[in-house]
PDB file of N, CA and C in Angstrom:
ATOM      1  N   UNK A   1       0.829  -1.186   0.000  1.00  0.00           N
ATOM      2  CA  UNK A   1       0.000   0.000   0.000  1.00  0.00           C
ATOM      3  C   UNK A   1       0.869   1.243   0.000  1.00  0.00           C
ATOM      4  N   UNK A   2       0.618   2.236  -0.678  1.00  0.00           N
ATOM      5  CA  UNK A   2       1.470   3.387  -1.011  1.00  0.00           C
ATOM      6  C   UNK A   2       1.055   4.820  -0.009  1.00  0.00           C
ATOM      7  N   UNK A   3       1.169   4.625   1.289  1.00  0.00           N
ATOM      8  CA  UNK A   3       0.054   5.744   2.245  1.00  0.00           C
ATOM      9  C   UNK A   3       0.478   7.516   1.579  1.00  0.00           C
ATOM     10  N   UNK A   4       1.612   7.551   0.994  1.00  0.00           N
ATOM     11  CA  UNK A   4       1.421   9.288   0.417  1.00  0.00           C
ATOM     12  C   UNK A   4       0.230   9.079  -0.869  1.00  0.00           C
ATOM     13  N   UNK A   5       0.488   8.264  -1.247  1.00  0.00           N
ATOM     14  CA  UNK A   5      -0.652   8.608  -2.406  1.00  0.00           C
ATOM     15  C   UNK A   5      -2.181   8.299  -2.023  1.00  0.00           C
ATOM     16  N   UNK A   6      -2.198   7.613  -0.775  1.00  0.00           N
ATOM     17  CA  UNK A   6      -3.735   7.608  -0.353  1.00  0.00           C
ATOM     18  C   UNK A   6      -3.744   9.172   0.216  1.00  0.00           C
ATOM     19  N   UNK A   7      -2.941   9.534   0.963  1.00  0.00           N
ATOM     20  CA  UNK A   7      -3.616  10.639   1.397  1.00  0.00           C
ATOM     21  C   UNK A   7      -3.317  11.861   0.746  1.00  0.00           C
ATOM     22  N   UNK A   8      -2.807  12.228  -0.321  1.00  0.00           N
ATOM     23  CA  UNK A   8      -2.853  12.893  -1.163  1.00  0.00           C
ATOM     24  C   UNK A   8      -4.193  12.779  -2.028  1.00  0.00           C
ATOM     25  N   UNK A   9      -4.584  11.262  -2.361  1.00  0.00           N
ATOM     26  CA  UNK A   9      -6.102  11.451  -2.908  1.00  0.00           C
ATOM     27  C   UNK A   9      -6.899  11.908  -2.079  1.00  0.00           C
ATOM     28  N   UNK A  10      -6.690  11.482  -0.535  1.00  0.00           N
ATOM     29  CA  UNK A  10      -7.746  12.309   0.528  1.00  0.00           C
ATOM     30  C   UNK A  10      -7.836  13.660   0.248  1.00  0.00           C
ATOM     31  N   UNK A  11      -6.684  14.240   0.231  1.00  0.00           N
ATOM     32  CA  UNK A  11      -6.718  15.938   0.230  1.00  0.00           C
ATOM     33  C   UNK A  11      -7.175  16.339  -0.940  1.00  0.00           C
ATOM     34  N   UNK A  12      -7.048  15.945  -1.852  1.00  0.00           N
ATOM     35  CA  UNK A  12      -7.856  16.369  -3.235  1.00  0.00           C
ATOM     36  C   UNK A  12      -9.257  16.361  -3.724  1.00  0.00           C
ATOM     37  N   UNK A  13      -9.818  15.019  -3.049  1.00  0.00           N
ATOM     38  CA  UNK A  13     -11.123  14.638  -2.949  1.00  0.00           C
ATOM     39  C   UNK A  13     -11.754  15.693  -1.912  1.00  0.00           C
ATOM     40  N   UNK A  14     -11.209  15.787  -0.987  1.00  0.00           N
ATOM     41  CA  UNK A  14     -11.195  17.003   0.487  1.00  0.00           C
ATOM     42  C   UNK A  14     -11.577  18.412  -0.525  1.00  0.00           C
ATOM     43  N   UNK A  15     -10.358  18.612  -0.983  1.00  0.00           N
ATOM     44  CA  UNK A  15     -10.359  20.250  -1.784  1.00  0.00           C
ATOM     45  C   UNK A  15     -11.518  20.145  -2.979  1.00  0.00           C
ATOM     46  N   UNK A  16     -11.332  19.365  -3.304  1.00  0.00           N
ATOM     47  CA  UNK A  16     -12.847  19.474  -4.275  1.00  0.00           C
ATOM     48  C   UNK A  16     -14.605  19.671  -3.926  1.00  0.00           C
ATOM     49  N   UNK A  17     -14.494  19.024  -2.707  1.00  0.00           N
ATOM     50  CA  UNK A  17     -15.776  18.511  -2.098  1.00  0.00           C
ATOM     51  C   UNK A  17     -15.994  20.313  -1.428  1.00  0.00           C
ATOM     52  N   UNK A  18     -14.889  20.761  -0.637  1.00  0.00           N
ATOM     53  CA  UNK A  18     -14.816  22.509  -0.133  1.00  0.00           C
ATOM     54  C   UNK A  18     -15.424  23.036  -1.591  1.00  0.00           C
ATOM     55  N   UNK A  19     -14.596  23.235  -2.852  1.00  0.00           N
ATOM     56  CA  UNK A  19     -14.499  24.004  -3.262  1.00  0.00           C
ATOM     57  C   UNK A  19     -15.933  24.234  -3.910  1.00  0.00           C
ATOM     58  N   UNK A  20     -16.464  23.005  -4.257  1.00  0.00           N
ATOM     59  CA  UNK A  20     -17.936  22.549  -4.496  1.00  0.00           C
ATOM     60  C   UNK A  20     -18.638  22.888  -3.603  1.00  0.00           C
ATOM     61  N   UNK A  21     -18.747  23.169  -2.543  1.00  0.00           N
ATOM     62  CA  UNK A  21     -19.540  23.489  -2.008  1.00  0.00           C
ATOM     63  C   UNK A  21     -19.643  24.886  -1.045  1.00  0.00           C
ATOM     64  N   UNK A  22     -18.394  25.442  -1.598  1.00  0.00           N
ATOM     65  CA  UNK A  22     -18.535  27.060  -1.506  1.00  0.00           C
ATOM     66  C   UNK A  22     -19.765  27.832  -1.898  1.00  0.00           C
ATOM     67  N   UNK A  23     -19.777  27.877  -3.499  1.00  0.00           N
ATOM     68  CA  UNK A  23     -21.026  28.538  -3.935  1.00  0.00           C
ATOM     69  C   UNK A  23     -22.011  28.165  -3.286  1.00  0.00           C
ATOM     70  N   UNK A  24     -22.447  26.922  -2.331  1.00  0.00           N
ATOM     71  CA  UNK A  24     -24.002  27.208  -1.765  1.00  0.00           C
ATOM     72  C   UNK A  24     -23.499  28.192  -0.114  1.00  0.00           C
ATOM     73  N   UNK A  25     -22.757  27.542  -0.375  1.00  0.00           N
ATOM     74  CA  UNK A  25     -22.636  28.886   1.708  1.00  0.00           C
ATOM     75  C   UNK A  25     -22.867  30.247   0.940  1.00  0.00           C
ATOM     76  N   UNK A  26     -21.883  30.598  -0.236  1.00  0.00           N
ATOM     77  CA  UNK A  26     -22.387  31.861  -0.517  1.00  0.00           C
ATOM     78  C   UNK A  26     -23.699  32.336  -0.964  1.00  0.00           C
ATOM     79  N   UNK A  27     -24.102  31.242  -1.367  1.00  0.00           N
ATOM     80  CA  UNK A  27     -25.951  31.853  -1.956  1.00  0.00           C
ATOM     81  C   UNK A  27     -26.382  32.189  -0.252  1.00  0.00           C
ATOM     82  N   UNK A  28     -26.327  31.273   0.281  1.00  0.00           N
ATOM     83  CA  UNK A  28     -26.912  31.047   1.839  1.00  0.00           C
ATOM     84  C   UNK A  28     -26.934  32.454   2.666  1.00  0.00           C
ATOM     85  N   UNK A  29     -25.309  32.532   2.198  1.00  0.00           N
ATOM     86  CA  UNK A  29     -25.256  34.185   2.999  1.00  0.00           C
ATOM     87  C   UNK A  29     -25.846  34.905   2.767  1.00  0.00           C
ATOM     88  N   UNK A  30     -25.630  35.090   1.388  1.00  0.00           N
ATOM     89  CA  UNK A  30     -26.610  36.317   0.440  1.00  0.00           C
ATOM     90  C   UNK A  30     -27.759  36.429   1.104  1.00  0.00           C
ATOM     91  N   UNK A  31     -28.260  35.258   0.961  1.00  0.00           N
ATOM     92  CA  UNK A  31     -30.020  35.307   1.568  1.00  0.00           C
ATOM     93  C   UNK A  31     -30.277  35.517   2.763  1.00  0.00           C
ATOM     94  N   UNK A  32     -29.422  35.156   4.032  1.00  0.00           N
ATOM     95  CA  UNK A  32     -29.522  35.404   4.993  1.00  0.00           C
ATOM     96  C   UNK A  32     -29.114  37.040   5.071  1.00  0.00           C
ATOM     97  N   UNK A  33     -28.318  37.820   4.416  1.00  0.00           N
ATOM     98  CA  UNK A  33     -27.802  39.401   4.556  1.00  0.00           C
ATOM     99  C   UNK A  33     -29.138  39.791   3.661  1.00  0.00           C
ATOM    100  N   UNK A  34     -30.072  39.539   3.273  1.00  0.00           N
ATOM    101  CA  UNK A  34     -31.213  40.175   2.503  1.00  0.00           C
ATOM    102  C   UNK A  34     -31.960  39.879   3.442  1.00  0.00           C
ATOM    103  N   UNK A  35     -32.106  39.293   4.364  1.00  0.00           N
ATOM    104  CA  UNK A  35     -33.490  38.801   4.967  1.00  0.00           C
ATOM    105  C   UNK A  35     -34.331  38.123   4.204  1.00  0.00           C
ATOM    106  N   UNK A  36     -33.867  37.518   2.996  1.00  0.00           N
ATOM    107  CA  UNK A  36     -34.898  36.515   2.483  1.00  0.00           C
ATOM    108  C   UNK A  36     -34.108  35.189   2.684  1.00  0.00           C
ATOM    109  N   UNK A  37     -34.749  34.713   4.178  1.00  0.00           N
ATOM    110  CA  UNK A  37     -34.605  33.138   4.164  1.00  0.00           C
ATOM    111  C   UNK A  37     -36.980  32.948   4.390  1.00  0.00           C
ATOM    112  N   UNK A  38     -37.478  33.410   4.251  1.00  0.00           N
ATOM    113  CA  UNK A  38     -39.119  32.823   4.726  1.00  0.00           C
ATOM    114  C   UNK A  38     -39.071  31.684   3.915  1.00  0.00           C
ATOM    115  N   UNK A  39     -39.998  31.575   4.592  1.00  0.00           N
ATOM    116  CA  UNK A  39     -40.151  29.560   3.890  1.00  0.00           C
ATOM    117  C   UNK A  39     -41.502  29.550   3.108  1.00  0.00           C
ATOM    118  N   UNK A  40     -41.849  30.642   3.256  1.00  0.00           N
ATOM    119  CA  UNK A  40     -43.181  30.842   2.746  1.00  0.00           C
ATOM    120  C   UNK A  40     -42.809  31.752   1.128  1.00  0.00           C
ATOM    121  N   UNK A  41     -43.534  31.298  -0.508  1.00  0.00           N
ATOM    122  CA  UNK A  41     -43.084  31.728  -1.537  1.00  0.00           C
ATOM    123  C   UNK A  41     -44.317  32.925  -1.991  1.00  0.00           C
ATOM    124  N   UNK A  42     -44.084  33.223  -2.447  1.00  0.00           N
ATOM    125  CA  UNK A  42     -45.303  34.553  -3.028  1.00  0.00           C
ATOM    126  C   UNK A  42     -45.525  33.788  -4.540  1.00  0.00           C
ATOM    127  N   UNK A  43     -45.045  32.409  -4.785  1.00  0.00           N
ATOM    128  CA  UNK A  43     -45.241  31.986  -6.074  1.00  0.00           C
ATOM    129  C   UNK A  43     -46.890  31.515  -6.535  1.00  0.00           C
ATOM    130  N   UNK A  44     -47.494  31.391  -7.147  1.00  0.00           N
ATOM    131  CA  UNK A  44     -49.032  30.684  -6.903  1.00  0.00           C
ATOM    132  C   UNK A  44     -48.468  29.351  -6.933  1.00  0.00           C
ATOM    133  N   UNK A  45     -49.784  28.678  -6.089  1.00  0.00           N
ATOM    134  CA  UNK A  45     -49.153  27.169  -6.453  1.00  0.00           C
ATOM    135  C   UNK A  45     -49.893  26.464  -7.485  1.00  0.00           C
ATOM    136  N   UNK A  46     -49.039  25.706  -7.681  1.00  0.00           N
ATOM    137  CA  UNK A  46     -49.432  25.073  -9.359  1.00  0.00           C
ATOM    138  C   UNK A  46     -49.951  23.622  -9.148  1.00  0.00           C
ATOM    139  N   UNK A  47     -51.153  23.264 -10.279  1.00  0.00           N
ATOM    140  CA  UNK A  47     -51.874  21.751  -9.420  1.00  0.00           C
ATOM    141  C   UNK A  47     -50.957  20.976  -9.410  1.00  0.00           C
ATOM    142  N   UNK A  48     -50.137  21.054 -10.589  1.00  0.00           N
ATOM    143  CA  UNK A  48     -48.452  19.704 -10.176  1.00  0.00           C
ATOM    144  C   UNK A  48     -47.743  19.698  -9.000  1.00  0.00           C
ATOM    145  N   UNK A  49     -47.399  21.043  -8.320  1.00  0.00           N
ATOM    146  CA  UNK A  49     -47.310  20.727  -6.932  1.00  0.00           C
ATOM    147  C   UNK A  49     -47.609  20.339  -5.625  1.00  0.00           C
ATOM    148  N   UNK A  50     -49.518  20.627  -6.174  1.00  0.00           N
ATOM    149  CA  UNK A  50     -50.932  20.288  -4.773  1.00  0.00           C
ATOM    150  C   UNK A  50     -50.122  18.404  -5.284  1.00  0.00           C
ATOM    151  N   UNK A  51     -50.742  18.280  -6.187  1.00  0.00           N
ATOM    152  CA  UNK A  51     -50.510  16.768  -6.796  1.00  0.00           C
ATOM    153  C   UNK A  51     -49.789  16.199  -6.073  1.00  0.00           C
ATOM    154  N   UNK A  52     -47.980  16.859  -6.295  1.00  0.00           N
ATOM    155  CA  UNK A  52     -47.171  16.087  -5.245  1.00  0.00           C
ATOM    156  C   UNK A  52     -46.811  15.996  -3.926  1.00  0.00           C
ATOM    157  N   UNK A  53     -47.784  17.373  -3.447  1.00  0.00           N
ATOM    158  CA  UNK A  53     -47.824  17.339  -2.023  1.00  0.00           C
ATOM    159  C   UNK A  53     -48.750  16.526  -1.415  1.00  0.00           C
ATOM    160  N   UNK A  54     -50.002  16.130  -1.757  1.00  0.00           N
ATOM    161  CA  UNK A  54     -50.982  15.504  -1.197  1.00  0.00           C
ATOM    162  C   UNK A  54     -50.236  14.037  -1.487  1.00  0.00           C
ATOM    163  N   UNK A  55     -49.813  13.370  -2.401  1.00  0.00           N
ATOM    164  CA  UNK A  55     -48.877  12.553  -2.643  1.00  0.00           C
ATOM    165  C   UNK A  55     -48.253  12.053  -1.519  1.00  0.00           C
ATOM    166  N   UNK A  56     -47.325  13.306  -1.280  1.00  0.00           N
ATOM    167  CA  UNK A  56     -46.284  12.950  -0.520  1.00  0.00           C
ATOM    168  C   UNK A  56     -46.939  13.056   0.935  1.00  0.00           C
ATOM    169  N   UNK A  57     -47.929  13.844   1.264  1.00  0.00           N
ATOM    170  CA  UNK A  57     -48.493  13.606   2.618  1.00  0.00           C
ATOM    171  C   UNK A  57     -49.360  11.971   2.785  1.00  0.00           C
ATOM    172  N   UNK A  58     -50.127  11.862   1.782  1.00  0.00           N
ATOM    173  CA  UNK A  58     -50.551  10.423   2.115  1.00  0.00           C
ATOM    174  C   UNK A  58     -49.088   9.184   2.290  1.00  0.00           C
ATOM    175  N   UNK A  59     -48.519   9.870   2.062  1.00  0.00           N
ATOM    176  CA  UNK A  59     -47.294   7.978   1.789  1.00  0.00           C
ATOM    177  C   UNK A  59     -46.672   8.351   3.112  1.00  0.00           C
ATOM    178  N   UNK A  60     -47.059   9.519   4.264  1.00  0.00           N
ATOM    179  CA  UNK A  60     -47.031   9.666   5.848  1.00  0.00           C
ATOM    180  C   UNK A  60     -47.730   9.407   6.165  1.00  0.00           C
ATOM    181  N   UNK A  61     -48.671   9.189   6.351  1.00  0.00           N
ATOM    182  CA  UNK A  61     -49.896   9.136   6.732  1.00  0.00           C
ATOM    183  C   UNK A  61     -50.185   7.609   7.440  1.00  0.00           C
ATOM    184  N   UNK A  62     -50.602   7.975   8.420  1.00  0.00           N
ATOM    185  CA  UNK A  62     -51.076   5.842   9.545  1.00  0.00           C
ATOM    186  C   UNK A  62     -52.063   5.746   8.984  1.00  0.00           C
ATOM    187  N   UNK A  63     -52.305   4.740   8.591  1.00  0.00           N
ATOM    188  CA  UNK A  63     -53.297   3.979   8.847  1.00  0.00           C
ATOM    189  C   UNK A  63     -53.914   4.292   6.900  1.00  0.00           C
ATOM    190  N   UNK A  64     -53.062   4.953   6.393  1.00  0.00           N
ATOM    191  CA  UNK A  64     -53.418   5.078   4.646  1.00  0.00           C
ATOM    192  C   UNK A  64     -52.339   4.480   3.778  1.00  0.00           C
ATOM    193  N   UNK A  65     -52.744   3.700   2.812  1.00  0.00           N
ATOM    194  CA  UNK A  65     -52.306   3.338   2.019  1.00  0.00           C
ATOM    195  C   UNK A  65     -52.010   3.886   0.727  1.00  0.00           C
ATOM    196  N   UNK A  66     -51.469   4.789   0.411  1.00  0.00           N
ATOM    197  CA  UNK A  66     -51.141   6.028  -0.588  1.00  0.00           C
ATOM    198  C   UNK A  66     -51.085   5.469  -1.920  1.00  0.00           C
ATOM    199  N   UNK A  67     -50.407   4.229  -1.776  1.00  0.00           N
ATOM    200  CA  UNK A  67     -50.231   3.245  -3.326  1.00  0.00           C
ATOM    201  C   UNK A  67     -51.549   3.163  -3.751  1.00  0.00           C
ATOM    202  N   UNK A  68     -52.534   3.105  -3.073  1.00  0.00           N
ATOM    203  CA  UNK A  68     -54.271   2.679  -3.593  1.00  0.00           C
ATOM    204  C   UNK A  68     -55.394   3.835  -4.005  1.00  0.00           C
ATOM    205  N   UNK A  69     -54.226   4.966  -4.157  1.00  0.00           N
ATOM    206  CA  UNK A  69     -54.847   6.017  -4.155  1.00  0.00           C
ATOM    207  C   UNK A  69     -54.246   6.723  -5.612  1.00  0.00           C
ATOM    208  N   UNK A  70     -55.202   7.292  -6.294  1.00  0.00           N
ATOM    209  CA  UNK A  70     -55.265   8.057  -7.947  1.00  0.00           C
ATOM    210  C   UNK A  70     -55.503   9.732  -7.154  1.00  0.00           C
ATOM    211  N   UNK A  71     -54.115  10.546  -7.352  1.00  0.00           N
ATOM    212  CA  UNK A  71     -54.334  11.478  -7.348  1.00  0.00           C
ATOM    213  C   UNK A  71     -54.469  12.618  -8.311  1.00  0.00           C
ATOM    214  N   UNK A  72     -55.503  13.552  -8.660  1.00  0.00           N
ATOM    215  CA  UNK A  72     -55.130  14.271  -9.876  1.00  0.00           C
ATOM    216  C   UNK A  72     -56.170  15.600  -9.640  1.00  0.00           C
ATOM    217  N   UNK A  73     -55.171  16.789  -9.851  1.00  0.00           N
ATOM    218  CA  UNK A  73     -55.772  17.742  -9.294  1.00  0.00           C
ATOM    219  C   UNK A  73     -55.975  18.974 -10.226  1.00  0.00           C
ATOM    220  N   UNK A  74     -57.014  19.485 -10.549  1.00  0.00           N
ATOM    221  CA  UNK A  74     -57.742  20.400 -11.960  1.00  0.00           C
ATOM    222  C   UNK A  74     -57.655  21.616 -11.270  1.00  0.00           C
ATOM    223  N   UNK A  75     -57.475  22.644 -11.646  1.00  0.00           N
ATOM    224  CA  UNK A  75     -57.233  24.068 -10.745  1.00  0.00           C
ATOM    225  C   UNK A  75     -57.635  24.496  -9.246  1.00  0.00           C
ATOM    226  N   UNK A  76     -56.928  23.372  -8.663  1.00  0.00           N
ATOM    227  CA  UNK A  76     -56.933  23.430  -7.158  1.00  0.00           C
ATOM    228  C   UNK A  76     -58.243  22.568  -6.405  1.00  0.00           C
ATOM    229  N   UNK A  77     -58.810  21.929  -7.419  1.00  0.00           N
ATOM    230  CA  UNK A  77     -59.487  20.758  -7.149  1.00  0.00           C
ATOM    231  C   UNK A  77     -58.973  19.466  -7.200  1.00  0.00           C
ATOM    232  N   UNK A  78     -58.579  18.728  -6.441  1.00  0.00           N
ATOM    233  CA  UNK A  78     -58.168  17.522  -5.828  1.00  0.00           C
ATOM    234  C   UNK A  78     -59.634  16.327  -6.351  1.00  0.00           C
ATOM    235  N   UNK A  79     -58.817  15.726  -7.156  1.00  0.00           N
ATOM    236  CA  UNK A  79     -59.792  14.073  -7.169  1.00  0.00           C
ATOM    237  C   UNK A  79     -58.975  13.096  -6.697  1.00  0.00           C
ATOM    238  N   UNK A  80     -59.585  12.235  -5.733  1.00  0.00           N
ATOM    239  CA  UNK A  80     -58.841  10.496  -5.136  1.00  0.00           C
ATOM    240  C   UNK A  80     -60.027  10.017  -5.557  1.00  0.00           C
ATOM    241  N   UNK A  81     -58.879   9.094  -5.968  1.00  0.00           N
ATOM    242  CA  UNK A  81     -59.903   7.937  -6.248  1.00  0.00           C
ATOM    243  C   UNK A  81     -59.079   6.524  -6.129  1.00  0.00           C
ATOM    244  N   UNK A  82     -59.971   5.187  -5.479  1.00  0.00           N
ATOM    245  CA  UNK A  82     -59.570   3.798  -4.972  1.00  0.00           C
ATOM    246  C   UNK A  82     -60.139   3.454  -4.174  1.00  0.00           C
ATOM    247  N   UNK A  83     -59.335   2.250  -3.503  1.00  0.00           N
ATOM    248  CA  UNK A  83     -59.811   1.616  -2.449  1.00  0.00           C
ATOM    249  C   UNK A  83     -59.121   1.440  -1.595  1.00  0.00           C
ATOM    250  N   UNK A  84     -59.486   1.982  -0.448  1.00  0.00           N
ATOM    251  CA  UNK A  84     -58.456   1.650   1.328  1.00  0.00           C
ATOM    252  C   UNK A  84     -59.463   0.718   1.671  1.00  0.00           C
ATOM    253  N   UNK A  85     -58.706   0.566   3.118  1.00  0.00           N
ATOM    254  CA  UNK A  85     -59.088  -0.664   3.392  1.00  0.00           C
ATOM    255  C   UNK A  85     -60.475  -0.597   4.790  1.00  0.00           C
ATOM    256  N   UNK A  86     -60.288   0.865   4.908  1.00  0.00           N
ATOM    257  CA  UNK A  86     -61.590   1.401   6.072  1.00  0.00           C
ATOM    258  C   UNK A  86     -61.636   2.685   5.633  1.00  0.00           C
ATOM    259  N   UNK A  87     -62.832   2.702   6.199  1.00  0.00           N
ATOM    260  CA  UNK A  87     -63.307   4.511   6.102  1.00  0.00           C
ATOM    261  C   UNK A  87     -62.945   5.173   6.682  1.00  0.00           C
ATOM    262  N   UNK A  88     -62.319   4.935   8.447  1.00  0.00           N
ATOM    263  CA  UNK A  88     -61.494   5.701   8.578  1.00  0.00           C
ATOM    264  C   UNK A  88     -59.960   6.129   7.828  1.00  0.00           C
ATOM    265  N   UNK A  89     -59.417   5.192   7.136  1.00  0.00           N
ATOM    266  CA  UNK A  89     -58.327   5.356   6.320  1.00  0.00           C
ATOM    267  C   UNK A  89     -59.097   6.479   5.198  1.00  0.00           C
ATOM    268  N   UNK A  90     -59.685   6.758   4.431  1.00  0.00           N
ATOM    269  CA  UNK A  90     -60.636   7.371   3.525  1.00  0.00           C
ATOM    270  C   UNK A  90     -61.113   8.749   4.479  1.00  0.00           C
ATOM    271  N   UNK A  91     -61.342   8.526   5.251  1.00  0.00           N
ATOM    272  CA  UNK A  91     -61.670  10.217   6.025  1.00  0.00           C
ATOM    273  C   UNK A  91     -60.402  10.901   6.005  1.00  0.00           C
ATOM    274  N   UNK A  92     -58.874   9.975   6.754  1.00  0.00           N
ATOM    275  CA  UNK A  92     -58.369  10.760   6.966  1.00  0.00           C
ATOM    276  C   UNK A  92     -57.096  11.134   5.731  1.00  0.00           C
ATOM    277  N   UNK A  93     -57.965  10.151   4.691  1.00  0.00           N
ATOM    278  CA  UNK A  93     -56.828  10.998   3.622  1.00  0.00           C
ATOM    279  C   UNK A  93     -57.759  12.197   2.753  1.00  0.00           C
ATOM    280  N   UNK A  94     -59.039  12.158   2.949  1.00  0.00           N
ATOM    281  CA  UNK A  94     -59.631  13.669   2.450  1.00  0.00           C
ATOM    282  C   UNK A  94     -58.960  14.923   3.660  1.00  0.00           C
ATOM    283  N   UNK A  95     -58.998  14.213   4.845  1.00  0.00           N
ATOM    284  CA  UNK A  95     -58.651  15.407   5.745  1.00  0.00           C
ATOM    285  C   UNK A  95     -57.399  15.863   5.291  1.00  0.00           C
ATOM    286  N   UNK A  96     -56.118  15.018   5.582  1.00  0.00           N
ATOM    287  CA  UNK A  96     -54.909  15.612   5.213  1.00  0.00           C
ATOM    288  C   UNK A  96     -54.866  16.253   3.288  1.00  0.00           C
ATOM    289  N   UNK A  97     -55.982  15.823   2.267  1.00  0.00           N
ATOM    290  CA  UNK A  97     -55.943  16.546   1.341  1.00  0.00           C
ATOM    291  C   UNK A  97     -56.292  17.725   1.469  1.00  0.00           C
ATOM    292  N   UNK A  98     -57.430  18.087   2.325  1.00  0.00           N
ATOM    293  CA  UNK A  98     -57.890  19.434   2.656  1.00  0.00           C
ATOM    294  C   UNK A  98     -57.013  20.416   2.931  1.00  0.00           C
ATOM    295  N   UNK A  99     -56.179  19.724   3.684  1.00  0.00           N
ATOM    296  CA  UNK A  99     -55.225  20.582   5.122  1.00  0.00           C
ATOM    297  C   UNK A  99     -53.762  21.464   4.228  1.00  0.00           C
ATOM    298  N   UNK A 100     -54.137  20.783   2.690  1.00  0.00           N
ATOM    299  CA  UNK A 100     -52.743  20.980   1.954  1.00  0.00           C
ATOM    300  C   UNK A 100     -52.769  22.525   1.314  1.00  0.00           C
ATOM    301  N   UNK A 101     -51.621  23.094   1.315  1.00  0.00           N
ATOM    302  CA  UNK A 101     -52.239  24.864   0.597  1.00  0.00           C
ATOM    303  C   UNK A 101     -52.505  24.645  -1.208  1.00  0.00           C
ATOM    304  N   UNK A 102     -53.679  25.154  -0.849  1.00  0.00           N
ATOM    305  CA  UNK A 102     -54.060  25.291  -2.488  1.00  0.00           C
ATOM    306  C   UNK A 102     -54.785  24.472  -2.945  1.00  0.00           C
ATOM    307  N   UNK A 103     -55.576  23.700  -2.124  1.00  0.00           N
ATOM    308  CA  UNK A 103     -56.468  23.226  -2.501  1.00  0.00           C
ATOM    309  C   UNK A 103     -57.718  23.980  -1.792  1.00  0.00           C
ATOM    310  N   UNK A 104     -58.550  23.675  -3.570  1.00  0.00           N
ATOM    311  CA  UNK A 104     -59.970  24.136  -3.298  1.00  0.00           C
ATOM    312  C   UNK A 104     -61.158  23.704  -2.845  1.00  0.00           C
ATOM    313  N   UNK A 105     -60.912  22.512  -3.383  1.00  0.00           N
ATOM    314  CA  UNK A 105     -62.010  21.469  -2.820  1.00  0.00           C
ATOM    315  C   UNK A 105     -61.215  20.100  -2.917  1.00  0.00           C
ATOM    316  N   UNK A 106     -61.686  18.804  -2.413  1.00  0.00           N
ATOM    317  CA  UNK A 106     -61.548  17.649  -2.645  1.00  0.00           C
ATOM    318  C   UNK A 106     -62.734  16.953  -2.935  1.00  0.00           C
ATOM    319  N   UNK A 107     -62.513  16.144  -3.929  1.00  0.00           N
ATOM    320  CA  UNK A 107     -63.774  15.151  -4.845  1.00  0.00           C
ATOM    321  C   UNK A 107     -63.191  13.904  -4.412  1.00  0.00           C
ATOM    322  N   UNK A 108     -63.867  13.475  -3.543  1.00  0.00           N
ATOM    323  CA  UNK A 108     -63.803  11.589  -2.812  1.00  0.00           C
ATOM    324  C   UNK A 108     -64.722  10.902  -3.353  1.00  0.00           C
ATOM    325  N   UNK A 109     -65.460  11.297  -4.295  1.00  0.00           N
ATOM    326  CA  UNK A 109     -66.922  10.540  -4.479  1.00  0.00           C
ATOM    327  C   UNK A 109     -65.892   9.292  -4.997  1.00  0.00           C
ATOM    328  N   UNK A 110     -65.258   9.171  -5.632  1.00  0.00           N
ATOM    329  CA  UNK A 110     -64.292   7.538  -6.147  1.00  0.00           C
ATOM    330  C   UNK A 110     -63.155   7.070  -5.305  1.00  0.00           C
ATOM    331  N   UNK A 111     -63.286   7.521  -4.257  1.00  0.00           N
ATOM    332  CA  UNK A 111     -62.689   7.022  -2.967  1.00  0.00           C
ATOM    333  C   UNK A 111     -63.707   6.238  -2.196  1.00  0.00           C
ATOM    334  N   UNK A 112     -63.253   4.767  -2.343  1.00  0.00           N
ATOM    335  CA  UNK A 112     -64.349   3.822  -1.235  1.00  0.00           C
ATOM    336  C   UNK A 112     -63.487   3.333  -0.021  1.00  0.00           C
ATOM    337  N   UNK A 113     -64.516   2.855   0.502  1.00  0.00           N
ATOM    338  CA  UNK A 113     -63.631   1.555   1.835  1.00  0.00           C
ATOM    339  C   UNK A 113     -63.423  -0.224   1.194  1.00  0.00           C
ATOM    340  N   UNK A 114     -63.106  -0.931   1.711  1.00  0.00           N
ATOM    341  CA  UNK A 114     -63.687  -1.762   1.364  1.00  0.00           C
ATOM    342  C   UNK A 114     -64.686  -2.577   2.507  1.00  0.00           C
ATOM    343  N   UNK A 115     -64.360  -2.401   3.581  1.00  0.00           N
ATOM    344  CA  UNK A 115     -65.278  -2.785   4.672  1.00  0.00           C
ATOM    345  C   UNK A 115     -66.415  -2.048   5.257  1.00  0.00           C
TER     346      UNK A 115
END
């Protein structure tokens, strides 16, 4: 084993990985010396994003099965549609669709139980 040339690749791999990742500390600063870090966007939200947020909140969600669920959302109208396996699973994925920003309504009528 040749240990200067391992740790010479360390330090290079090292200096690259810094130097790469300079430009985000500096965006970071920037934003933090503007006072724009809010987490909140002034962007509208777009149904491709309700889409992947309600998405991504059901595949958290106890007691819901997110795979059994068709999400697709028309200008801030939310449709599910499938089959869980109780109605409480089915209540509480209209609830957490509700709860999401930018949605207008939710359409469950093709959301069943099966029990």
């Amino acid at each position: 084993m040749n240990k200067p040339q391992h740790l010479s690749t360390l330090l290079a791999a090292s200096a690259a990985f810094l130097l790469g990742a300079a430009p985000l500390t500096n965006a970071h600063a920037q934003a933090s010396a503007t006072g724009d870090t809010k987490a909140e966007s002034n962007q509208p939200v777009t149904d491709t994003w309700i889409t992947t947020k309600v998405k991504s909140e059901l595949a958290t969600t106890d007691g819901v099965k997110s795979m059994d669920i068709d999400v697709k959302t028309v200008d801030g109208v939310v449709t599910l549609t499938g089959v869980l396996p109780t109605k409480i699973a089915v209540k509480k994925a209209i609830a957490v669709t509700r709860s999401i920003k930018g949605v207008k309504h939710v359409d469950a009528s093709g959301l069943k139980a099966k029990a």
